[in-house]
C-alpha atoms as a PDB file:
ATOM      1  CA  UNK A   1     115.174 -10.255 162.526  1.00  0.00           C
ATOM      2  CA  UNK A   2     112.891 -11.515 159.311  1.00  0.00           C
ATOM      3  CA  UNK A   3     112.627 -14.745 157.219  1.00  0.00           C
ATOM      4  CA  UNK A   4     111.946 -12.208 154.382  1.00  0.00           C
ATOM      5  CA  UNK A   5     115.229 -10.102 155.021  1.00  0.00           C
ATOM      6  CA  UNK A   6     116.773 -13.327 155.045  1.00  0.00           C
ATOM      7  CA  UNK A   7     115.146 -14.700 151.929  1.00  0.00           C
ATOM      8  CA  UNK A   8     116.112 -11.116 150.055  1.00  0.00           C
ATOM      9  CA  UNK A   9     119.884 -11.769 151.251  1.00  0.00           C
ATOM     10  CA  UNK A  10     120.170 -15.533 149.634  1.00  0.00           C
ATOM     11  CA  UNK A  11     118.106 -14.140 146.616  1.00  0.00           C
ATOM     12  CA  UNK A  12     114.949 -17.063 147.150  1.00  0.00           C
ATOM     13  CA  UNK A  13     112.292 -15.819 146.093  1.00  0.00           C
ATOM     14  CA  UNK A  14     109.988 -19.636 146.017  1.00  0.00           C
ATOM     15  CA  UNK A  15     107.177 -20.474 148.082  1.00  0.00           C
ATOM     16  CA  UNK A  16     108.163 -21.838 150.994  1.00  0.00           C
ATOM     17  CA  UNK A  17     104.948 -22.683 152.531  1.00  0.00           C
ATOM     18  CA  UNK A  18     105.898 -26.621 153.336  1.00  0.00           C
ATOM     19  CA  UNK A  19     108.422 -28.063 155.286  1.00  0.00           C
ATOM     20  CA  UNK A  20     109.699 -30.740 152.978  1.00  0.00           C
ATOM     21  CA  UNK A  21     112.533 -32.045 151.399  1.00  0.00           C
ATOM     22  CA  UNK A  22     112.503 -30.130 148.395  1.00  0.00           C
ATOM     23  CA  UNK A  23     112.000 -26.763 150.259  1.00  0.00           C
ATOM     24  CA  UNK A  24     114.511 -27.465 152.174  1.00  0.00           C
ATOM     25  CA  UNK A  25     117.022 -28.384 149.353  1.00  0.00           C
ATOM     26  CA  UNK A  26     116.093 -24.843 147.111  1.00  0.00           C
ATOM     27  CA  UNK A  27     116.982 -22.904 150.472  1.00  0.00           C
ATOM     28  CA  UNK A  28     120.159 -24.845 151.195  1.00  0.00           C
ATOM     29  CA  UNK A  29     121.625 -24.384 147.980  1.00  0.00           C
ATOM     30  CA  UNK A  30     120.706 -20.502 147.887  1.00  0.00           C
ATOM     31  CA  UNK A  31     122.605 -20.080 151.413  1.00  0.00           C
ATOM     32  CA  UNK A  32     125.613 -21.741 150.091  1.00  0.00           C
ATOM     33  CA  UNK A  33     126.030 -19.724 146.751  1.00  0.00           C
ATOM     34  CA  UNK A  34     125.014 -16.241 148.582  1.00  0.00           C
ATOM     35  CA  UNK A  35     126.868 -16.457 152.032  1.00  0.00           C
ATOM     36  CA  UNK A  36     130.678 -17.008 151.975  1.00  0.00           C
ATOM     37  CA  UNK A  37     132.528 -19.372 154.221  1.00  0.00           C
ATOM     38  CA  UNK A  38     134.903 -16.636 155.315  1.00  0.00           C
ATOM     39  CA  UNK A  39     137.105 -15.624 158.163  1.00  0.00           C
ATOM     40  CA  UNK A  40     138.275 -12.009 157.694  1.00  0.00           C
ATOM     41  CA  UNK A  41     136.848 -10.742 160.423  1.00  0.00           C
ATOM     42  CA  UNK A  42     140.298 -12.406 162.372  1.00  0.00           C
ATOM     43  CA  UNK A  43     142.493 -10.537 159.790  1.00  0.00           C
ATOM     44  CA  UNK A  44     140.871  -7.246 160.038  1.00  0.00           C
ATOM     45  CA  UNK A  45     141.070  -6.843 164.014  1.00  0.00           C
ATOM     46  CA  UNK A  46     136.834  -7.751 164.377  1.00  0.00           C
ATOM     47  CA  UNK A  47     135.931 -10.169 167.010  1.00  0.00           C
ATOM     48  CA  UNK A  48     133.605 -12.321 166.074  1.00  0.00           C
ATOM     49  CA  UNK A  49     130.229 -13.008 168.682  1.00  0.00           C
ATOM     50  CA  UNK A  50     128.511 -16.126 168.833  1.00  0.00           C
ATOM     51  CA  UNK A  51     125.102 -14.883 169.150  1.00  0.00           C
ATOM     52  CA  UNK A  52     122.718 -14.726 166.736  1.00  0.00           C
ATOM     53  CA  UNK A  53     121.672 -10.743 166.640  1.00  0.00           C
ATOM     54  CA  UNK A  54     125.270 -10.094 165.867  1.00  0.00           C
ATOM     55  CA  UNK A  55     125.506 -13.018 163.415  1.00  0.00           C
ATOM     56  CA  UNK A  56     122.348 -11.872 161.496  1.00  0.00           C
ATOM     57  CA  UNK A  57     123.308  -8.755 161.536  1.00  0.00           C
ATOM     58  CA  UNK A  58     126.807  -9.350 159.938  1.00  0.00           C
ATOM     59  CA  UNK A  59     125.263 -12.126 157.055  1.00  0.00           C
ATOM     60  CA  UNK A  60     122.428 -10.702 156.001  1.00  0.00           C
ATOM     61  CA  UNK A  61     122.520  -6.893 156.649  1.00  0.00           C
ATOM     62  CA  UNK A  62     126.128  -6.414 156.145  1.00  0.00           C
ATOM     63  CA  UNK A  63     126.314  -8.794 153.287  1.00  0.00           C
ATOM     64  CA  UNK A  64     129.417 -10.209 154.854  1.00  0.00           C
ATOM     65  CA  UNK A  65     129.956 -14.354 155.530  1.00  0.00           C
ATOM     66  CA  UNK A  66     131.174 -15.971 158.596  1.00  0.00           C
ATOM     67  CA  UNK A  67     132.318 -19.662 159.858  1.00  0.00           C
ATOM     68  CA  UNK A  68     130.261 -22.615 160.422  1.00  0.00           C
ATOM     69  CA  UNK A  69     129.769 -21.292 163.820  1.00  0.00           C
ATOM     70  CA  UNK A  70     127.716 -18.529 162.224  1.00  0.00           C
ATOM     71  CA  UNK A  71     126.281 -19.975 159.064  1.00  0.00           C
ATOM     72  CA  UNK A  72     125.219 -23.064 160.298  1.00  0.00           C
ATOM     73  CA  UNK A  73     123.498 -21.026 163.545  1.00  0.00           C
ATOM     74  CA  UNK A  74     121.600 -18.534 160.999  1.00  0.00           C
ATOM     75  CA  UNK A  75     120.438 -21.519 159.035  1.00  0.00           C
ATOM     76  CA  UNK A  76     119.416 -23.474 162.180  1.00  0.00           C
ATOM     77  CA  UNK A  77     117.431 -20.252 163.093  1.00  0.00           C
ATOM     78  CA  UNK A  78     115.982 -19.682 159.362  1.00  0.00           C
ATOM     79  CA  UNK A  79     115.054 -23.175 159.362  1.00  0.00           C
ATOM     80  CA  UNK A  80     113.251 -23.063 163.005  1.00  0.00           C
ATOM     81  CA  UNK A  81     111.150 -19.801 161.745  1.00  0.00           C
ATOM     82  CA  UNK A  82     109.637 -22.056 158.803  1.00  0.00           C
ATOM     83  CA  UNK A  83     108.840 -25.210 161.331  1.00  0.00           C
ATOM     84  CA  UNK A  84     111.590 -27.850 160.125  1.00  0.00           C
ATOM     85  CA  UNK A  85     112.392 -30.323 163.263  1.00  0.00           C
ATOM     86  CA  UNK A  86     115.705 -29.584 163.309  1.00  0.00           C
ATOM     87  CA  UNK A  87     118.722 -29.210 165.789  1.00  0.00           C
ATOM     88  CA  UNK A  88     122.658 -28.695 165.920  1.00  0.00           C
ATOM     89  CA  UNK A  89     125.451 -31.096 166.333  1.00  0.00           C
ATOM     90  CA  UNK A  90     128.551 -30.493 166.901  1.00  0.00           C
ATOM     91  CA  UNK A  91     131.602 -32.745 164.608  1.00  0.00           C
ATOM     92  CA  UNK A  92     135.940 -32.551 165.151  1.00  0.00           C
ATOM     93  CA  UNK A  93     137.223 -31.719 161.534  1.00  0.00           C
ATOM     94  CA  UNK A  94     140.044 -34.032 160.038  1.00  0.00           C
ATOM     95  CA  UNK A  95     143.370 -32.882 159.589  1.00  0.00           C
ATOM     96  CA  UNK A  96     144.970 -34.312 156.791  1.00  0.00           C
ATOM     97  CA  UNK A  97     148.079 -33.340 157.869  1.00  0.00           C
ATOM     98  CA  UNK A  98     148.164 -34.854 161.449  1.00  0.00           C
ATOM     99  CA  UNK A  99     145.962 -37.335 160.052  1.00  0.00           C
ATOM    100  CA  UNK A 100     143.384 -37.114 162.754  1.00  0.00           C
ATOM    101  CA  UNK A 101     140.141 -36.115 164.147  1.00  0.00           C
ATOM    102  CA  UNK A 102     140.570 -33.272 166.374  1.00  0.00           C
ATOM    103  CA  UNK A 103     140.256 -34.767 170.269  1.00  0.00           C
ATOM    104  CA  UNK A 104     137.879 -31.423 170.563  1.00  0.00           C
ATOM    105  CA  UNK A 105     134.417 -30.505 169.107  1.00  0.00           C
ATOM    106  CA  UNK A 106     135.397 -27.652 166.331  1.00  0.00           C
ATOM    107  CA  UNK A 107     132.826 -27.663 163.973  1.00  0.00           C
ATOM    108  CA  UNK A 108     128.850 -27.270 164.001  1.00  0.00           C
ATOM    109  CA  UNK A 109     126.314 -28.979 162.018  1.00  0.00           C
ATOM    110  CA  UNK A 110     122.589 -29.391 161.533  1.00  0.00           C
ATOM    111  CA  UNK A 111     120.098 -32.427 161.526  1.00  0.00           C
ATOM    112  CA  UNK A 112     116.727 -31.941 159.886  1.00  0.00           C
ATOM    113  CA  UNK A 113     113.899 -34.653 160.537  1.00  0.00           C
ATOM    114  CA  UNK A 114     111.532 -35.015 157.346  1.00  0.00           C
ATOM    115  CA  UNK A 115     108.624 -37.367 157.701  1.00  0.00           C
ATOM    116  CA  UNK A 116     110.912 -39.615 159.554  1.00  0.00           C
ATOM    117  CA  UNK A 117     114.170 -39.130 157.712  1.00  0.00           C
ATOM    118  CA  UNK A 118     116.980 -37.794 159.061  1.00  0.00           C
ATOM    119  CA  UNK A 119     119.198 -35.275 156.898  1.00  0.00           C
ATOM    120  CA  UNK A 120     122.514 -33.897 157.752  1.00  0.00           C
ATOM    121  CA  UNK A 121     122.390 -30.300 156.354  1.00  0.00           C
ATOM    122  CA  UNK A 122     125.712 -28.442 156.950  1.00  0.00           C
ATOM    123  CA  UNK A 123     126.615 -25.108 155.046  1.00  0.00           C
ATOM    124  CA  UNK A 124     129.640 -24.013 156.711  1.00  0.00           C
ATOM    125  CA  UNK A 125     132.536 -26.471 155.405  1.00  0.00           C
ATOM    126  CA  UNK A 126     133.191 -24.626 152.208  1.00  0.00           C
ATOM    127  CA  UNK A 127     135.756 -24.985 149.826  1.00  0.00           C
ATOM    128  CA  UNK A 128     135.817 -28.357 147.528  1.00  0.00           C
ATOM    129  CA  UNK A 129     134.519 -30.576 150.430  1.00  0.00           C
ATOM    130  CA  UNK A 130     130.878 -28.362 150.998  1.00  0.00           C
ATOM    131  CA  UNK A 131     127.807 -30.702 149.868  1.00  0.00           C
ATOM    132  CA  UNK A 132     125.556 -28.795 147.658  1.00  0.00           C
ATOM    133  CA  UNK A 133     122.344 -30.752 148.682  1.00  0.00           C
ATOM    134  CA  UNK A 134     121.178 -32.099 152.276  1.00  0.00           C
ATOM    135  CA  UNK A 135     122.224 -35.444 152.964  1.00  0.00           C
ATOM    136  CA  UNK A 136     120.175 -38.866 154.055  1.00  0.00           C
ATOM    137  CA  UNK A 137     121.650 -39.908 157.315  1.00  0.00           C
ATOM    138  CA  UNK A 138     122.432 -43.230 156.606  1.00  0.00           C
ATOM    139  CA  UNK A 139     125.700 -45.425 157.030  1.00  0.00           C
ATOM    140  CA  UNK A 140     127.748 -46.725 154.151  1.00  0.00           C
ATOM    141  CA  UNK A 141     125.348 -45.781 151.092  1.00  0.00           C
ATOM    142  CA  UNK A 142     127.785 -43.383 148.859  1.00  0.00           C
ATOM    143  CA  UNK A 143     125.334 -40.248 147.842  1.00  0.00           C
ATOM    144  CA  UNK A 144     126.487 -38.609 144.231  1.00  0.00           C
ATOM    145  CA  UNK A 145     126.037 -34.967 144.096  1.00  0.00           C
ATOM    146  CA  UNK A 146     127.768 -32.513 141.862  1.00  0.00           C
ATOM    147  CA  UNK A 147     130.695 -31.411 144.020  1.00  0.00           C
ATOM    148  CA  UNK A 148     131.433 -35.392 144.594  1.00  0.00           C
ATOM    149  CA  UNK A 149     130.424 -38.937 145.945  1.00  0.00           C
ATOM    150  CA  UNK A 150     129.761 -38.373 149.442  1.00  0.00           C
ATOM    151  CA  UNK A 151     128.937 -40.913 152.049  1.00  0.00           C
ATOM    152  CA  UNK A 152     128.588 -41.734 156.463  1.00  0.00           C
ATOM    153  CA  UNK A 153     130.042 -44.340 157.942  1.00  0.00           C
ATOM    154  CA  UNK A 154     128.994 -45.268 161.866  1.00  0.00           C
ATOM    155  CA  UNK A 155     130.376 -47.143 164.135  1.00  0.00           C
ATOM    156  CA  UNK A 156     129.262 -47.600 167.363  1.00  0.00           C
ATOM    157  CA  UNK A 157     127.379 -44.215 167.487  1.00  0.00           C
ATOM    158  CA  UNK A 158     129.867 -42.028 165.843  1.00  0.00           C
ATOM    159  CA  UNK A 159     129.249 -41.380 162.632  1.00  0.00           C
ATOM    160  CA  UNK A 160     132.316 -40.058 159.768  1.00  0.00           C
ATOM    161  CA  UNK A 161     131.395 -38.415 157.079  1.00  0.00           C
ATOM    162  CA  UNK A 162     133.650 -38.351 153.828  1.00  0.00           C
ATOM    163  CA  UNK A 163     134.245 -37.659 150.096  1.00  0.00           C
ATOM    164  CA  UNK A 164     135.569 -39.806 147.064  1.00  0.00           C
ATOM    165  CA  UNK A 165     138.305 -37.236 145.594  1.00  0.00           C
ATOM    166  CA  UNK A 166     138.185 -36.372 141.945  1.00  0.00           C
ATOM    167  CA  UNK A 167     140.902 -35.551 139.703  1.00  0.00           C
ATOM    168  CA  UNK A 168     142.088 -32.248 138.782  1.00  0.00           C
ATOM    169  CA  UNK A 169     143.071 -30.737 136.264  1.00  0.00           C
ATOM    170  CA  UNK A 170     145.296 -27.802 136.246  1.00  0.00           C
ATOM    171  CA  UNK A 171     145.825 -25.922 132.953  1.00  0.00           C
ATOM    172  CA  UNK A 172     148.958 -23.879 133.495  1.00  0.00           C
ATOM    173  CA  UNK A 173     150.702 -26.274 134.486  1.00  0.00           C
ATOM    174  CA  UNK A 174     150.241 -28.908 131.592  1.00  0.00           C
ATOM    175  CA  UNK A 175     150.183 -32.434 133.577  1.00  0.00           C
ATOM    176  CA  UNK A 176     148.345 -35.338 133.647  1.00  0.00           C
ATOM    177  CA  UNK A 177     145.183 -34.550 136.045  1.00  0.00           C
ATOM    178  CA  UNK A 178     146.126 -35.074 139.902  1.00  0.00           C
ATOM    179  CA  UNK A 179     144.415 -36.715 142.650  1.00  0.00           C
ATOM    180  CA  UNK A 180     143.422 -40.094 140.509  1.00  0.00           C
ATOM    181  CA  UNK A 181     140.564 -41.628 142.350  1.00  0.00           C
ATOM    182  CA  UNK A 182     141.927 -45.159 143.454  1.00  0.00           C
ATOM    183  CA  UNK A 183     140.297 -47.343 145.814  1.00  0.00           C
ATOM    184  CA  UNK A 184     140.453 -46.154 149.211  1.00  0.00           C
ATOM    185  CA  UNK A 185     140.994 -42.663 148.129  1.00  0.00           C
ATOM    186  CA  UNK A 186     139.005 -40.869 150.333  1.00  0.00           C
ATOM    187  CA  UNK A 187     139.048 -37.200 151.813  1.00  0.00           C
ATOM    188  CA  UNK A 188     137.945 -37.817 155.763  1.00  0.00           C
ATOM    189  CA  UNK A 189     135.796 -34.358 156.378  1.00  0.00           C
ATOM    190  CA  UNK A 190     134.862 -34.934 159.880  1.00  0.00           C
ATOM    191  CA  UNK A 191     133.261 -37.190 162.824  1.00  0.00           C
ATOM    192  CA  UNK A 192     130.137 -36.476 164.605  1.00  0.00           C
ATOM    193  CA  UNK A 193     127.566 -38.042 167.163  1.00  0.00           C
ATOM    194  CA  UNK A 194     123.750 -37.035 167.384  1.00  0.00           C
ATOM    195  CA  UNK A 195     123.509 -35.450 171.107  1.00  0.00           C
ATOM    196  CA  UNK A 196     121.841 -32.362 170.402  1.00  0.00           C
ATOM    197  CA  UNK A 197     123.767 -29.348 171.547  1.00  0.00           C
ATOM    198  CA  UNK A 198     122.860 -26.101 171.852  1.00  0.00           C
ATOM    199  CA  UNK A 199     124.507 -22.743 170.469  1.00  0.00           C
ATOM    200  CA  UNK A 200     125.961 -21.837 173.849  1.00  0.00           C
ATOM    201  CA  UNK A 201     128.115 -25.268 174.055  1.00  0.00           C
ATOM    202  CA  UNK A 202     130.108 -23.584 171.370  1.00  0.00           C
ATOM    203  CA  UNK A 203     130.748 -20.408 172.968  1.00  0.00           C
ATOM    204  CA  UNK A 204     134.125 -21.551 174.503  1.00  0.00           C
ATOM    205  CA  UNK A 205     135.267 -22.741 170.778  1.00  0.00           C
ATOM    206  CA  UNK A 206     134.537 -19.683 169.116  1.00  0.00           C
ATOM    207  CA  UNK A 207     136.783 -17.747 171.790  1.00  0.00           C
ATOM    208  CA  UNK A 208     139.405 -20.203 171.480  1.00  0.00           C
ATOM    209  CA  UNK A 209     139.446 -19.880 167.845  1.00  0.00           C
ATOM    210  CA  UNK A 210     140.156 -16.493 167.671  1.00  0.00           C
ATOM    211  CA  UNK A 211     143.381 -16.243 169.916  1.00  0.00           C
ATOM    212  CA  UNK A 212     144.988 -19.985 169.195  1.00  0.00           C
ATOM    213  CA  UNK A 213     147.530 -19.259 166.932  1.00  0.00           C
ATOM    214  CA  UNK A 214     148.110 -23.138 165.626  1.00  0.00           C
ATOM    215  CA  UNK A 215     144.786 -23.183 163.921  1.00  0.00           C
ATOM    216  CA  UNK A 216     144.182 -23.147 160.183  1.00  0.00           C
ATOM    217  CA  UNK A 217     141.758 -19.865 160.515  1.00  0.00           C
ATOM    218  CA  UNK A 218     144.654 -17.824 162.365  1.00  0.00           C
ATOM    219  CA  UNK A 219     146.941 -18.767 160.038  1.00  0.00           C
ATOM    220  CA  UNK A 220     145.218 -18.170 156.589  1.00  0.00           C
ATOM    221  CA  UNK A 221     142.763 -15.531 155.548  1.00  0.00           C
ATOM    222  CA  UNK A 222     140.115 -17.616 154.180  1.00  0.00           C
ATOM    223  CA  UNK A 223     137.058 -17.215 152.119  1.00  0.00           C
ATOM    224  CA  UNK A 224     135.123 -19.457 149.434  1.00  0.00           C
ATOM    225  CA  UNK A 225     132.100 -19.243 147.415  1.00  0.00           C
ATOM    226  CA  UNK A 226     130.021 -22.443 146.486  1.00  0.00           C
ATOM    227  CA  UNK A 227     128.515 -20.830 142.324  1.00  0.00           C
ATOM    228  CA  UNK A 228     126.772 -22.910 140.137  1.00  0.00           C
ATOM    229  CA  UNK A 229     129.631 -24.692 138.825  1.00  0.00           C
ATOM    230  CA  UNK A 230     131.606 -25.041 141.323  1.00  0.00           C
ATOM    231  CA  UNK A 231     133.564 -23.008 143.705  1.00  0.00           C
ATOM    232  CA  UNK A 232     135.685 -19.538 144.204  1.00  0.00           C
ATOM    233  CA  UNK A 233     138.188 -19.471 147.032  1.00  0.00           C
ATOM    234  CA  UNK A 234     140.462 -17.077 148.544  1.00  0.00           C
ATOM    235  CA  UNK A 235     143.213 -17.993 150.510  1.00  0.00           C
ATOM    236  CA  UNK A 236     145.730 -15.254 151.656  1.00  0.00           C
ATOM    237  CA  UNK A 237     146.274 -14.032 147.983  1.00  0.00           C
ATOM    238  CA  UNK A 238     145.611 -17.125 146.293  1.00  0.00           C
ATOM    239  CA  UNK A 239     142.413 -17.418 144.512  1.00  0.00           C
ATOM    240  CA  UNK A 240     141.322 -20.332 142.830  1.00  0.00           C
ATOM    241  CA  UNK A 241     138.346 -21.023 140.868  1.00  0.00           C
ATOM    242  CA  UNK A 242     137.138 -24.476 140.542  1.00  0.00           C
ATOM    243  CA  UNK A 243     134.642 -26.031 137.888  1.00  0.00           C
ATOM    244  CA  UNK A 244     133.190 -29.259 139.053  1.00  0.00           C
ATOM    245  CA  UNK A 245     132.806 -32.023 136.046  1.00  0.00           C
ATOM    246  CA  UNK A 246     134.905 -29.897 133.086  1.00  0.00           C
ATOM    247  CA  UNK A 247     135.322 -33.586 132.026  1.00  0.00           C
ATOM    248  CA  UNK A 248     134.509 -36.843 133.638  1.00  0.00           C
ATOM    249  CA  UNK A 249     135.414 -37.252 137.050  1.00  0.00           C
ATOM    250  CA  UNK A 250     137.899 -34.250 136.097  1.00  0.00           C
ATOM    251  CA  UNK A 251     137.595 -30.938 137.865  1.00  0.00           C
ATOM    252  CA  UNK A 252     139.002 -27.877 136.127  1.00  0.00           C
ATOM    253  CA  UNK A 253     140.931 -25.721 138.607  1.00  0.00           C
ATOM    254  CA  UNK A 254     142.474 -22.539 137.698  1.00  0.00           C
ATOM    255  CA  UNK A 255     144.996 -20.347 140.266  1.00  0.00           C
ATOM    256  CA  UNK A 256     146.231 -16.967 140.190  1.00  0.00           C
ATOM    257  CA  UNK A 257     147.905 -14.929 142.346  1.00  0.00           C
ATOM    258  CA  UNK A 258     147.035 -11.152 143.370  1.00  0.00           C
ATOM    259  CA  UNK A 259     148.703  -8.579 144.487  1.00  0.00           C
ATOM    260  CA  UNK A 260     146.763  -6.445 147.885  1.00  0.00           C
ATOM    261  CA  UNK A 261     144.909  -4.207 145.613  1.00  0.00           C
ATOM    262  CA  UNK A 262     143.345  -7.151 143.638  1.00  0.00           C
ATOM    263  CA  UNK A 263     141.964  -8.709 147.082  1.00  0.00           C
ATOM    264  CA  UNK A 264     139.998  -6.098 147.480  1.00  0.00           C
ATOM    265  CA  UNK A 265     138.481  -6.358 143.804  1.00  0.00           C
ATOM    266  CA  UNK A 266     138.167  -9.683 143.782  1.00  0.00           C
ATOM    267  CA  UNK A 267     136.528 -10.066 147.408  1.00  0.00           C
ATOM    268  CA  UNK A 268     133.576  -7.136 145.953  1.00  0.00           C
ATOM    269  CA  UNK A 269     133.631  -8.723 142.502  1.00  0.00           C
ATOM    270  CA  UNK A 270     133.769 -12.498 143.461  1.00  0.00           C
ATOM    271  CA  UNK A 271     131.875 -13.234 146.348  1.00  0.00           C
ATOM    272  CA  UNK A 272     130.251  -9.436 146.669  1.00  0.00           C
ATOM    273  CA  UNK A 273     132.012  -8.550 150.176  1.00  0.00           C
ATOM    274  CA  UNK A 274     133.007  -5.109 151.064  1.00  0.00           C
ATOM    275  CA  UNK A 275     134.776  -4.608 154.382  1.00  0.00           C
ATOM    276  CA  UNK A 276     134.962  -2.133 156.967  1.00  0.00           C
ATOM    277  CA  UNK A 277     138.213  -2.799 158.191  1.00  0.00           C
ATOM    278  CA  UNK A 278     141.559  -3.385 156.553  1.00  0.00           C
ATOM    279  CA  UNK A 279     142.409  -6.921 155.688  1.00  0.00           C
ATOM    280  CA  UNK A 280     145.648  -8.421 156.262  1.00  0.00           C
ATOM    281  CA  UNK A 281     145.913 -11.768 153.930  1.00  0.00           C
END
């Protein structure tokens, strides 16, 4: 394992000779638009290991992406080789449609310490709701980025992180843009407290993940992109490219559906994955 191998695979090619903020922000946002949030391996018969040989090994010599369980532990690794205080949380994802935090732990995270700061820094949400920059661990302050206005709330020790939604805009289909940002309208991303954990607390997760058939990875191939726009992501054979800010507080989102053969095309061309094994979206 290298820092420079690593550095080759998210194309930085900076001096990264301090451990600040800004560092920190130019690596971030190369991991994010060079390593996929993907899932395939569960739809091409590959088990996925929770340990980080096999994880760097998969990212950055195989080109491939992986879950938060495995971009967020070769981050926290990368960011322990240059000397950044950091260590891993662990969060329970909303589901919109139950309207709930999962009662479980099912998502990792990272906290970096600067001079005193803390900074949530978490590359392996993906899709519309990943954060492009670290943010400030503070509660109630919203945070603008380009994806969106994202902010923490705490209460008593928990902390909930979420996202002001943005309107869309859809060309094909020739409406008035959706989602219309209203007060109160507000994606809910996930919950979180701030006991360190360690990589092996997830071990029993990433099993479970693989071989419960009621969660969102088993049921959809998955795999998205953050670019300097915005964001490419395919979803069985539904890929959708997003632009953030076509207009004000508008994001452009086109959709098209392929056929099996364009997949494969569009995984290579798009987000520059080849796989060994035969996908089944």
């Amino acid at each position: 394992m290298n820092i420079q191998e690593y550095f080759t695979r998210i194309s930085y090619k900076e001096c990264h000779k301090d451990t600040d903020l800004q560092t920190l922000t130019d690596i971030f946002q190369h991991h994010i638009q060079a390593i996929p949030f993907e899932n395939l391996s569960m739809h091409c018969g590959e088990t996925i290991e929770l340990d980080l040989q096999a994880t760097y090994n998969k990212i950055v010599r195989k080109k491939r992406g992986g879950w938060c369980l495995e971009i967020n532990h070769l981050l926290f690794w990368a960011l322990q080789e240059l000397g950044y205080e950091v260590c891993i949380l662990g969060g329970k994802s909303y589901d919109p449609a139950k309207k709930a935090y999962t009662a479980e732990i099912d998502h990792i995270l990272l906290k970096v310490v600067i001079e005193g700061i803390s900074y949530i820094v978490d590359a392996g949400f993906g899709g519309a709701y990943q954060a492009w920059q670290p943010l400030v661990l503070v509660s109630g302050k919203d945070q603008p980025q380009i994806p969106g206005i994202f902010r923490f709330m705490e209460d008593n020790g928990t902390w909930y992180f979420e996202k002001v939604k943005r309107k869309h805009y859809i060309p094909e289909q020739s409406v008035p843009p959706t989602d219309t940002p209203e007060l109160g309208n507000i994606r809910k991303i996930y919950t979180f407290t701030l006991e360190p954990l360690h990589i092996n607390d997830f071990q029993e997760l990433n099993g479970y993940l693989q071989v419960c058939p009621d969660n969102i990875l088993q049921k959809k191939s998955i795999c998205s992109l953050q670019t300097t726009e915005g964001v490419y992501a395919l979803v069985g054979w539904t890929f959708t490219e997003m632009k953030y800010r076509y207009k004000e507080d508008v994001d452009l989102v086109q959709i098209t559906t392929l056929t099996d053969e364009e997949v494969e095309k569009t995984l290579k061309d798009k987000f520059n994955i080849v796989l060994e094994n035969k996908l089944i979206p």
